[in-house]
Protein backbone atom coordinates (compact mmCIF):
# COMPACT_ATOMS: atom_id res chain seq x y z
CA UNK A 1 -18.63 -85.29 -53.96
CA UNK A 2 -21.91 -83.51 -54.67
CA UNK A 3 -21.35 -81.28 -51.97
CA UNK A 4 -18.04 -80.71 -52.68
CA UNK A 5 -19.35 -79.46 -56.40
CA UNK A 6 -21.81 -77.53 -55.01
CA UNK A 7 -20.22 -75.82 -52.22
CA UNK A 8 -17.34 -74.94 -54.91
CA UNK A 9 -20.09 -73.90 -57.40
CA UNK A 10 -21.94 -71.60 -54.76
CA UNK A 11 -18.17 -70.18 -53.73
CA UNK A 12 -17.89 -69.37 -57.75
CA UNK A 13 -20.95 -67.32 -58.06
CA UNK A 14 -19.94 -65.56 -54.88
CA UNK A 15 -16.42 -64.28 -56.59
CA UNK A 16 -18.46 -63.29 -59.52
CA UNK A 17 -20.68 -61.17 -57.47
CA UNK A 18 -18.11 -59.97 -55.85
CA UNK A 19 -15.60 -58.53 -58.59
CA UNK A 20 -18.55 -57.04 -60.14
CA UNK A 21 -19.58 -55.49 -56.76
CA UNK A 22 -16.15 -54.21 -56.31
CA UNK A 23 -16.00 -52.40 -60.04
CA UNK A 24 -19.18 -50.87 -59.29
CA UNK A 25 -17.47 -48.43 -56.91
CA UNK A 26 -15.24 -47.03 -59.62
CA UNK A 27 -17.64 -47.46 -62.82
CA UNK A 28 -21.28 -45.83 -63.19
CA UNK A 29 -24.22 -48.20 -63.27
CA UNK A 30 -26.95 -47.84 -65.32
CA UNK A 31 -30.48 -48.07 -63.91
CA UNK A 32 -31.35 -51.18 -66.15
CA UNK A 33 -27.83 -52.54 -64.78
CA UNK A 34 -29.14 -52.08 -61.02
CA UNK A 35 -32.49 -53.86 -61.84
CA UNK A 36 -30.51 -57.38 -62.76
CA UNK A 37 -27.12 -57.11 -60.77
CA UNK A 38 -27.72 -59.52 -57.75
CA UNK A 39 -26.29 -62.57 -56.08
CA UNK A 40 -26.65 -65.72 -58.01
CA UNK A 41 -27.82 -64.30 -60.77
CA UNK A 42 -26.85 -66.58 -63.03
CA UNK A 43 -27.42 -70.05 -61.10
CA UNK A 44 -29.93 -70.23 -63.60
CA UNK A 45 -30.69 -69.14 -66.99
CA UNK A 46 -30.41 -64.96 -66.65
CA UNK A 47 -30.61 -63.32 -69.85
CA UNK A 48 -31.41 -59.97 -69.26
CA UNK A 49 -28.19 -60.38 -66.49
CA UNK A 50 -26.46 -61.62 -69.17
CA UNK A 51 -26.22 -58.84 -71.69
CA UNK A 52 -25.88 -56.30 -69.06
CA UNK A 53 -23.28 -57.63 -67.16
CA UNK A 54 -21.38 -58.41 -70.35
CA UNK A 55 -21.49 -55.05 -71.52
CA UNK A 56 -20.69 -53.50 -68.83
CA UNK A 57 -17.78 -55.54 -68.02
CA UNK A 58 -16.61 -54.94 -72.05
CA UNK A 59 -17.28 -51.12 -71.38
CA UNK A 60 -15.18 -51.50 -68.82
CA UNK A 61 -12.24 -53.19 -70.22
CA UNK A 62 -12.06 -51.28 -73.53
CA UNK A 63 -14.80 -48.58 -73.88
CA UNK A 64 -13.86 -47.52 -77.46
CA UNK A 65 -13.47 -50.91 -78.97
CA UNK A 66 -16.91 -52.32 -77.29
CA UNK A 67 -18.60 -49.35 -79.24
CA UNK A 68 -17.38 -49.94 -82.04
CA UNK A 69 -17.71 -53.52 -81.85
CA UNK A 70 -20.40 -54.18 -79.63
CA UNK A 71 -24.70 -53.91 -80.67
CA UNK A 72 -25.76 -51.89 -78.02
CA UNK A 73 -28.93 -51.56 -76.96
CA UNK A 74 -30.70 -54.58 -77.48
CA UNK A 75 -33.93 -53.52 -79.05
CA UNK A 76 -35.50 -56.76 -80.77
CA UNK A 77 -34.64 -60.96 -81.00
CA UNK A 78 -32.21 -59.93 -83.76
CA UNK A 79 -30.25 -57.27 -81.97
CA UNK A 80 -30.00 -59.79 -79.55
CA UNK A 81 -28.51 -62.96 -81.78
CA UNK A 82 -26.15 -60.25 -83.10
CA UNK A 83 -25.23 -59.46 -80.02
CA UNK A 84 -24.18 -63.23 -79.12
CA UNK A 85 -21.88 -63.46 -81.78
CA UNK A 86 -20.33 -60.08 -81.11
CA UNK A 87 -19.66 -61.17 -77.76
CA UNK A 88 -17.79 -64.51 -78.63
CA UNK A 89 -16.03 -62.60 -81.64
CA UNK A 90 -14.63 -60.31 -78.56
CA UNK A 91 -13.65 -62.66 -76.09
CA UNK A 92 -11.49 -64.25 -78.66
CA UNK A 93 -10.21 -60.72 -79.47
CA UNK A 94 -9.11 -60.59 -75.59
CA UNK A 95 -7.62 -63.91 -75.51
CA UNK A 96 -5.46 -62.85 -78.37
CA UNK A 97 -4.90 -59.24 -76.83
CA UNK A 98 -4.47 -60.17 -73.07
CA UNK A 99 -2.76 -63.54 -72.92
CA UNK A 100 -2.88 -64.06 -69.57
CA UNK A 101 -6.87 -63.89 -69.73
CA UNK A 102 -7.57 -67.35 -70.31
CA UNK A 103 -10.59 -66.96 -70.62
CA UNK A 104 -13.37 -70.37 -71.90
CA UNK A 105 -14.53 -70.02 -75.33
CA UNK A 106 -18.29 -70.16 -75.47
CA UNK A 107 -20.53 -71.37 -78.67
CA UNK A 108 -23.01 -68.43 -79.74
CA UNK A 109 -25.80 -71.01 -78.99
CA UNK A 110 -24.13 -71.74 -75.03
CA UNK A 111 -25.53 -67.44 -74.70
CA UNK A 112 -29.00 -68.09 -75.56
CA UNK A 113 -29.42 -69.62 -72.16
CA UNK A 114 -26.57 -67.97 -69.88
CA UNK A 115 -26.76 -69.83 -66.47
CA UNK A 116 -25.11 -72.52 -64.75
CA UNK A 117 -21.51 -73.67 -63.19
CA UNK A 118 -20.17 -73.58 -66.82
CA UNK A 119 -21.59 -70.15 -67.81
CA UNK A 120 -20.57 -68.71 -64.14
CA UNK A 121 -17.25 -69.38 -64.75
CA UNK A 122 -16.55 -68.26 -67.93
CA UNK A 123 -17.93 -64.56 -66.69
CA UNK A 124 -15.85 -65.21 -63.52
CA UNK A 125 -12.76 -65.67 -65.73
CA UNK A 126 -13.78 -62.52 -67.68
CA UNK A 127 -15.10 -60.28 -64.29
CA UNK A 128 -10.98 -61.10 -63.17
CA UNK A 129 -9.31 -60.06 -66.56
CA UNK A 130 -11.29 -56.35 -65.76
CA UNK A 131 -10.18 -56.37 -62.00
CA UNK A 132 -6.64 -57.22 -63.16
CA UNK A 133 -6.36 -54.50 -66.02
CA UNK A 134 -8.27 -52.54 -63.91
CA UNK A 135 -5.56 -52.53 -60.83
CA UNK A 136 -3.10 -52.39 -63.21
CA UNK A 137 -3.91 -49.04 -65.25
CA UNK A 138 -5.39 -47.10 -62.46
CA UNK A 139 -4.04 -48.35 -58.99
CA UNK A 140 -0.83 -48.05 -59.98
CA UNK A 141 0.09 -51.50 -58.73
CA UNK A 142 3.60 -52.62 -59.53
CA UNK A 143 5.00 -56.62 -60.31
CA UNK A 144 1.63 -57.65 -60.31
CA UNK A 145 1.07 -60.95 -61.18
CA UNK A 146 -1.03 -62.34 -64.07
CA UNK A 147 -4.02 -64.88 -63.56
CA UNK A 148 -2.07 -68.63 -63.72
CA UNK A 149 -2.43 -70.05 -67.13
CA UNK A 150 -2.62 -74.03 -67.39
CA UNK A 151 0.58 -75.32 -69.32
CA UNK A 152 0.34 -78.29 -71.60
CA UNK A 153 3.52 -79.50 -69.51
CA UNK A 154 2.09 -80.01 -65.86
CA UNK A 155 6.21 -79.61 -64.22
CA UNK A 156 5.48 -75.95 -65.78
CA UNK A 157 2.49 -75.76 -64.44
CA UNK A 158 3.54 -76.96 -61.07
CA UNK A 159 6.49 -74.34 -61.01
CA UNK A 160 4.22 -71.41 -61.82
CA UNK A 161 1.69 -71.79 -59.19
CA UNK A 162 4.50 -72.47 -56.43
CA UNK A 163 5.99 -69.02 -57.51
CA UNK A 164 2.86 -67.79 -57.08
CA UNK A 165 2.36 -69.34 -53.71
CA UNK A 166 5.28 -68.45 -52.85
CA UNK A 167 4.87 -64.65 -53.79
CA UNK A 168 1.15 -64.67 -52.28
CA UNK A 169 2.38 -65.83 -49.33
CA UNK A 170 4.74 -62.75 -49.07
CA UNK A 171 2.20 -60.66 -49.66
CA UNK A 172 -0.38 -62.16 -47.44
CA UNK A 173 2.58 -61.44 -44.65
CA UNK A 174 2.94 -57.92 -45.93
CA UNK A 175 -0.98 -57.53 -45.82
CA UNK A 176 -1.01 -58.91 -42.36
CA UNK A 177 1.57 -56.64 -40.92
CA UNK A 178 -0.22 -53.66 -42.28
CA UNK A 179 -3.26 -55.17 -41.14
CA UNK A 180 -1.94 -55.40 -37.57
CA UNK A 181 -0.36 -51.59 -37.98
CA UNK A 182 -4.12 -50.54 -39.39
CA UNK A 183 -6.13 -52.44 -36.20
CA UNK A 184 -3.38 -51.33 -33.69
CA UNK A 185 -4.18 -47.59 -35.08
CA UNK A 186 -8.28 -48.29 -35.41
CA UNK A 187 -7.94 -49.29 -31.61
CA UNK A 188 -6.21 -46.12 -30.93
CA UNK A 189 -8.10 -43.66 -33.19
CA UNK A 190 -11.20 -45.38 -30.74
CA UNK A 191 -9.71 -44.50 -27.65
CA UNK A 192 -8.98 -41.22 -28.79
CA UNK A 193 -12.52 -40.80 -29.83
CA UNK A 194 -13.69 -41.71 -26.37
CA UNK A 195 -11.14 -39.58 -24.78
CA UNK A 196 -12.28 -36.84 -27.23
CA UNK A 197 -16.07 -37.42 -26.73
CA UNK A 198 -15.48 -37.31 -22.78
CA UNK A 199 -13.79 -34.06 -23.08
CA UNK A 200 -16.14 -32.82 -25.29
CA UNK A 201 -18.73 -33.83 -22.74
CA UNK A 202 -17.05 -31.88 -20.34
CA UNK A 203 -16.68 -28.89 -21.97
CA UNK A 204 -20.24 -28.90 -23.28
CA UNK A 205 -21.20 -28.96 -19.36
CA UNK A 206 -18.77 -26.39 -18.43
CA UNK A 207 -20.43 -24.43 -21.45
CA UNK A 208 -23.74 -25.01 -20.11
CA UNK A 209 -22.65 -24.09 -16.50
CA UNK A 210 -21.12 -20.49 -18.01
CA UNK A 211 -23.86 -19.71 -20.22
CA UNK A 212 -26.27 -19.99 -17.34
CA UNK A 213 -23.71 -18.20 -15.33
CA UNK A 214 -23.82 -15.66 -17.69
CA UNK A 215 -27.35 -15.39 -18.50
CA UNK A 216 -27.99 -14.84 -14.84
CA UNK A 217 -25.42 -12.29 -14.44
CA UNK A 218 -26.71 -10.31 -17.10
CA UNK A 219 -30.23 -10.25 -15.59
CA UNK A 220 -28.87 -9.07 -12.65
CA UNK A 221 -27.43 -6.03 -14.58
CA UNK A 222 -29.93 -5.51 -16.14
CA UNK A 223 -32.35 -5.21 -13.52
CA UNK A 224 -29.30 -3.17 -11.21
CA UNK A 225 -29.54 -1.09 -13.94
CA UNK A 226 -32.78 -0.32 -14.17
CA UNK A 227 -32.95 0.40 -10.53
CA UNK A 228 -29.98 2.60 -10.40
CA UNK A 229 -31.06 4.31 -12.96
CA UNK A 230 -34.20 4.85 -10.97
CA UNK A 231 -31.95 6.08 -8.30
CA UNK A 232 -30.49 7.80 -9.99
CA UNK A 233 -33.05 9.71 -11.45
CA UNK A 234 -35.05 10.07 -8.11
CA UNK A 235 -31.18 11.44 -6.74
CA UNK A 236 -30.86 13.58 -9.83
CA UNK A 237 -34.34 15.56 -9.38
CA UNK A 238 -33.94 15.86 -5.75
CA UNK A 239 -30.37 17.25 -6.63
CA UNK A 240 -32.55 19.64 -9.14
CA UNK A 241 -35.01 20.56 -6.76
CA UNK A 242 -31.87 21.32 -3.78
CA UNK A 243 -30.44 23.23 -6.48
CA UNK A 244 -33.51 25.08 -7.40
CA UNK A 245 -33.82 25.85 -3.80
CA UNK A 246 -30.38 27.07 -3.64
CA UNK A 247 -30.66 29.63 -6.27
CA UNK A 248 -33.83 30.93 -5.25
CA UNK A 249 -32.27 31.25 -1.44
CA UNK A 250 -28.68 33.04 -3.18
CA UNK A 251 -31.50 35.79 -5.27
CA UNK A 252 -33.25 36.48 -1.58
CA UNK A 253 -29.50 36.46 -0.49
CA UNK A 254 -28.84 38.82 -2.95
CA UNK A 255 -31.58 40.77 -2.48
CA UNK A 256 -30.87 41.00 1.15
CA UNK A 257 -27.16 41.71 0.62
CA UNK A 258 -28.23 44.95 -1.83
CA UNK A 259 -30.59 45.85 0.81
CA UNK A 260 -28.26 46.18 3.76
CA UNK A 261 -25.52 47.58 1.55
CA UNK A 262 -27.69 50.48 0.87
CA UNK A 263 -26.83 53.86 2.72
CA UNK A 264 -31.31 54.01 3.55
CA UNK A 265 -31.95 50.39 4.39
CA UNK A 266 -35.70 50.95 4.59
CA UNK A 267 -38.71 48.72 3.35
CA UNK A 268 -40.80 49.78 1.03
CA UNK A 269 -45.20 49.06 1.44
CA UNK A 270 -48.63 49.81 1.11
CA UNK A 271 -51.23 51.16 3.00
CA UNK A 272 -54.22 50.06 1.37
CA UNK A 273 -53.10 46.41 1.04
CA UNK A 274 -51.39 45.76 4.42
CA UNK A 275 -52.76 45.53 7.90
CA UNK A 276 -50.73 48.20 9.50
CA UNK A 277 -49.51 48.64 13.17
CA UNK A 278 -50.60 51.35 15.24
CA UNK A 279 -47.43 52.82 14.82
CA UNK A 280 -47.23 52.42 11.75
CA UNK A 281 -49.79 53.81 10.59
CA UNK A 282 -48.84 56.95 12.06
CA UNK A 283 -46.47 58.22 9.69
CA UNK A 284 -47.54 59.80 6.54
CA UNK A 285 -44.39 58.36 4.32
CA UNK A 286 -44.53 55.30 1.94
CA UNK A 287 -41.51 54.23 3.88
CA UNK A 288 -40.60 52.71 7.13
CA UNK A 289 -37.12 52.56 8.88
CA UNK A 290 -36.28 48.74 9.94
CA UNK A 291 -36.05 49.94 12.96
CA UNK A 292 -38.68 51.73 13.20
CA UNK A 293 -40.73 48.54 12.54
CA UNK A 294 -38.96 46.29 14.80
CA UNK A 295 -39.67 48.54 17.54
CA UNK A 296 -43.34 49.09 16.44
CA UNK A 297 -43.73 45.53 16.47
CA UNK A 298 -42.60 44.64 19.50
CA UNK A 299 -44.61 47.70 21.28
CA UNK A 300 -47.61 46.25 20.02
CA UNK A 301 -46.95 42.22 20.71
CA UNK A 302 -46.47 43.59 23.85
CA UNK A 303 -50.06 45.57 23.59
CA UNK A 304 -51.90 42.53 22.58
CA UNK A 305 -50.48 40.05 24.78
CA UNK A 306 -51.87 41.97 27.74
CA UNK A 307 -55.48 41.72 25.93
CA UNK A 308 -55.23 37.90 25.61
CA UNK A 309 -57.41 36.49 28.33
CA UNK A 310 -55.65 34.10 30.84
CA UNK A 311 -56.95 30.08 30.85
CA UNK A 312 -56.58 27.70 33.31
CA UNK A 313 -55.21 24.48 32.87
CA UNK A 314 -59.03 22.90 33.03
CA UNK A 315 -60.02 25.56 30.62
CA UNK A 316 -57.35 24.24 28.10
CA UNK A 317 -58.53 21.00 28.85
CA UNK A 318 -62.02 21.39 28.12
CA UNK A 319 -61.37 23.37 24.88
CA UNK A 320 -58.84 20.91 23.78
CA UNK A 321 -62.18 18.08 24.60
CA UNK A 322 -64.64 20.42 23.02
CA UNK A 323 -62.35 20.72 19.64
CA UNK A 324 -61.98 17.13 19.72
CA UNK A 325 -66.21 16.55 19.57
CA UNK A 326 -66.70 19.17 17.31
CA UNK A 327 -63.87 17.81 15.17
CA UNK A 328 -65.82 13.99 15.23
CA UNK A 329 -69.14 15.55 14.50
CA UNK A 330 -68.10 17.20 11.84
CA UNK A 331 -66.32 14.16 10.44
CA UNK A 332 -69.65 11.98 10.43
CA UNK A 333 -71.55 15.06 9.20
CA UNK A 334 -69.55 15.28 6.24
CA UNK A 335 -69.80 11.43 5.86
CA UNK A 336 -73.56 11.75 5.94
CA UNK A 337 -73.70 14.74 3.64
CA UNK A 338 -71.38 12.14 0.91
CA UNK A 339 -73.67 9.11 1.42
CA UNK A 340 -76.93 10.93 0.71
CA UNK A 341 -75.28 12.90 -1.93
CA UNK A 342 -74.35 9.72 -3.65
CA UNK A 343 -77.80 7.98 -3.45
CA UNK A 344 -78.97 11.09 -4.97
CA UNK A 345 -76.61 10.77 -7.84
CA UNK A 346 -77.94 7.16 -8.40
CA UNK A 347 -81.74 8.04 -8.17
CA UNK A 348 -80.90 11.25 -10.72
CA UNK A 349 -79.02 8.43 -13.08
CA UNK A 350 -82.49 5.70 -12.48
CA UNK A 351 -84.72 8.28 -12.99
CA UNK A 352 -83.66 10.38 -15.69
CA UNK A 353 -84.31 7.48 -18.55
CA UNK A 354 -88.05 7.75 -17.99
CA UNK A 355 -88.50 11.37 -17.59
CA UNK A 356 -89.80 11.54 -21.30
CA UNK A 357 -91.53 8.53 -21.50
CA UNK A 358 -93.94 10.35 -18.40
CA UNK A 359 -93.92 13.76 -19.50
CA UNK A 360 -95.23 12.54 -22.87
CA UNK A 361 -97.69 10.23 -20.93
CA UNK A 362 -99.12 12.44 -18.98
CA UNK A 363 -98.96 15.61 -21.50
CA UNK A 364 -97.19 17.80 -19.01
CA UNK A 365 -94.67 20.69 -19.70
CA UNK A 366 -90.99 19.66 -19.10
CA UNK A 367 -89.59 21.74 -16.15
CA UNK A 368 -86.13 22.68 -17.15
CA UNK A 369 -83.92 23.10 -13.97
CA UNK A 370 -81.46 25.57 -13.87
CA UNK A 371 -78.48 26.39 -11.41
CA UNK A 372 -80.93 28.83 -9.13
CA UNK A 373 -83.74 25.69 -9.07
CA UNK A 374 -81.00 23.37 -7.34
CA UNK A 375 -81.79 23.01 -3.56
């Protein structure tokens, strides 16, 4: 039987805590609230749980009437014993108002140590009048039924809690089907998820793939394009240069053409500049026929290639050798001459530092070398 008390005691508590819990969710909290609000808080003696809990459950109920009718905040001991009989003057209010509340009617002097079985179920009583009014006014919950109300005539009694048992077990049945419906769509909404996370998976990697895809295709354009534009700008001066070539070849052309055109193609020269032919130099005119100068030309090829001396094959041979020595000689002579040039160069750099430092040492005139000194 103890057990059976105490188990039914510790189950009381629990409903408090959790009505309370539940109206948290739709009603502010205070900070001073917070501090007291916790499970079992009143299995003993809680007054500080006490007052706030009341008031906020009276706040909650009828916020106009509780400040009008309610001491609030509790600043001293007599603030306090006001604030006991306030509270029991209200609960009797909401008896009268709500008469479905049902709710135990407390001595002031039961508040001044608020804890206990007794105590816990008189807020219990009082935390289910707010859920009720609460569900009814904003929830918009229709043929709700009242908290049972003892009868003096037990049949009564009887009768009302069947209907209620009745209707509860409707509901229950309603709640359960819609529970099924919400677990059924829960399991779904899951599988959906994983289907959804999968494909996202999937396309993330596909993403991945493309963006390296792409990343390495633009590198490759980039760098194409920095070499065909290096081709192309090694093609486009060579095209220049061809071009440049052209035009000055088409002005010779030109040139040429105008020359030949002419009714006196003849060339123009100078004495005193140009090594003349014999020929040549015979006529007394500052101009020469081009054929005139063809045929001087090849008169005196001819002349000089009957000076030329004839070589044998071993004479070629032996100049070709001799050219060949000279040409090695004169390879590691010019070597030498840039190896002792250079160690000259260093002993000039090594010895100029110290130049002064002797010339004032010894107290002799500086010789200043000029261009016509150098060996």
């Amino acid at each position: 039987m103890a057990l059976f008390v105490k188990q039914l005691e510790h189950k009381l508590h629990d409903n408090l805590y959790t009505n309370i819990k539940l109206l948290t969710h739709f009603y502010p909290t205070t900070k001073s609230f917070d501090e007291v609000f916790k499970k079992n808080m009143f299995v003993k003696s809680n007054k500080a749980a006490f007052q706030h809990v009341v008031y906020y459950l009276f706040t909650i109920l009828s916020p106009e009437l509780t400040k009008e009718k309610i001491t609030w905040p509790l600043y001293d001991v007599k603030l306090e014993s006001a604030f006991r009989t306030e509270v029991i003057a209200f609960i009797n209010h909401i008896n009268a108002e709500y008469p479905h509340a049902n709710i135990p009617n407390l001595m002031a002097s039961h508040l001044m140590s608020p804890g206990g079985y007794k105590f816990a179920k008189f807020m219990l009583k009082l935390s289910k009048l707010v859920m009720y009014e609460h569900l009814r006014k904003n929830e918009g919950v229709e043929e709700m039924l009242g908290p049972v109300r003892p009868h003096k005539n037990s049949s009564v009694t009887n009768i009302v809690t069947r209907n209620v048992k009745a209707r509860t077990l409707l509901v229950e049945k309603e709640v359960e089907k819609i529970m099924d419906g919400f677990h059924a769509t829960c399991e779904k909404a899951a599988r959906d998820a994983e289907d959804l996370v999968k494909e996202q998976d999937k396309v993330e990697a596909e993403l991945r793939t493309v963006s390296k895809r792409l990343k390495e295709k633009k590198k490759q354009m980039v760098d194409r394009s920095m070499v065909e534009g290096l081709v192309t700008s090694v093609e486009i001066n060579d095209e220049m240069a061809a071009l440049e070539r052209m035009k000055k070849l088409s002005e010779k052309c030109a040139e040429l053409l105008v020359f030949l055109s002419s009714d006196k193609p003849v060339l123009e020269f100078k004495k005193d500049d140009l090594m003349m032919l014999d020929s040549v130099n015979k006529t007394t005119s500052d101009e020469i026929s081009l054929h005139h100068l063809f045929n001087s030309l090849n008169v005196t090829v001819a002349n000089k290639s009957l000076d030329m001396p004839i070589f044998s094959v071993k004479e070629l041979d032996d100049m070709d050798k001799l050219i060949d020595d000279l040409s090695e000689k004169y390879l590691q002579f010019n070597h030498k001459i840039s190896t002792t040039k250079n160690e000259l160069v260093e002993l000039s750099e090594n010895f100029s530092p110290h130049v002064d430092d002797v010339v004032r040492s010894r107290k002799l005139p500086m010789i200043v070398l000029t261009s016509t000194d150098n060996v």
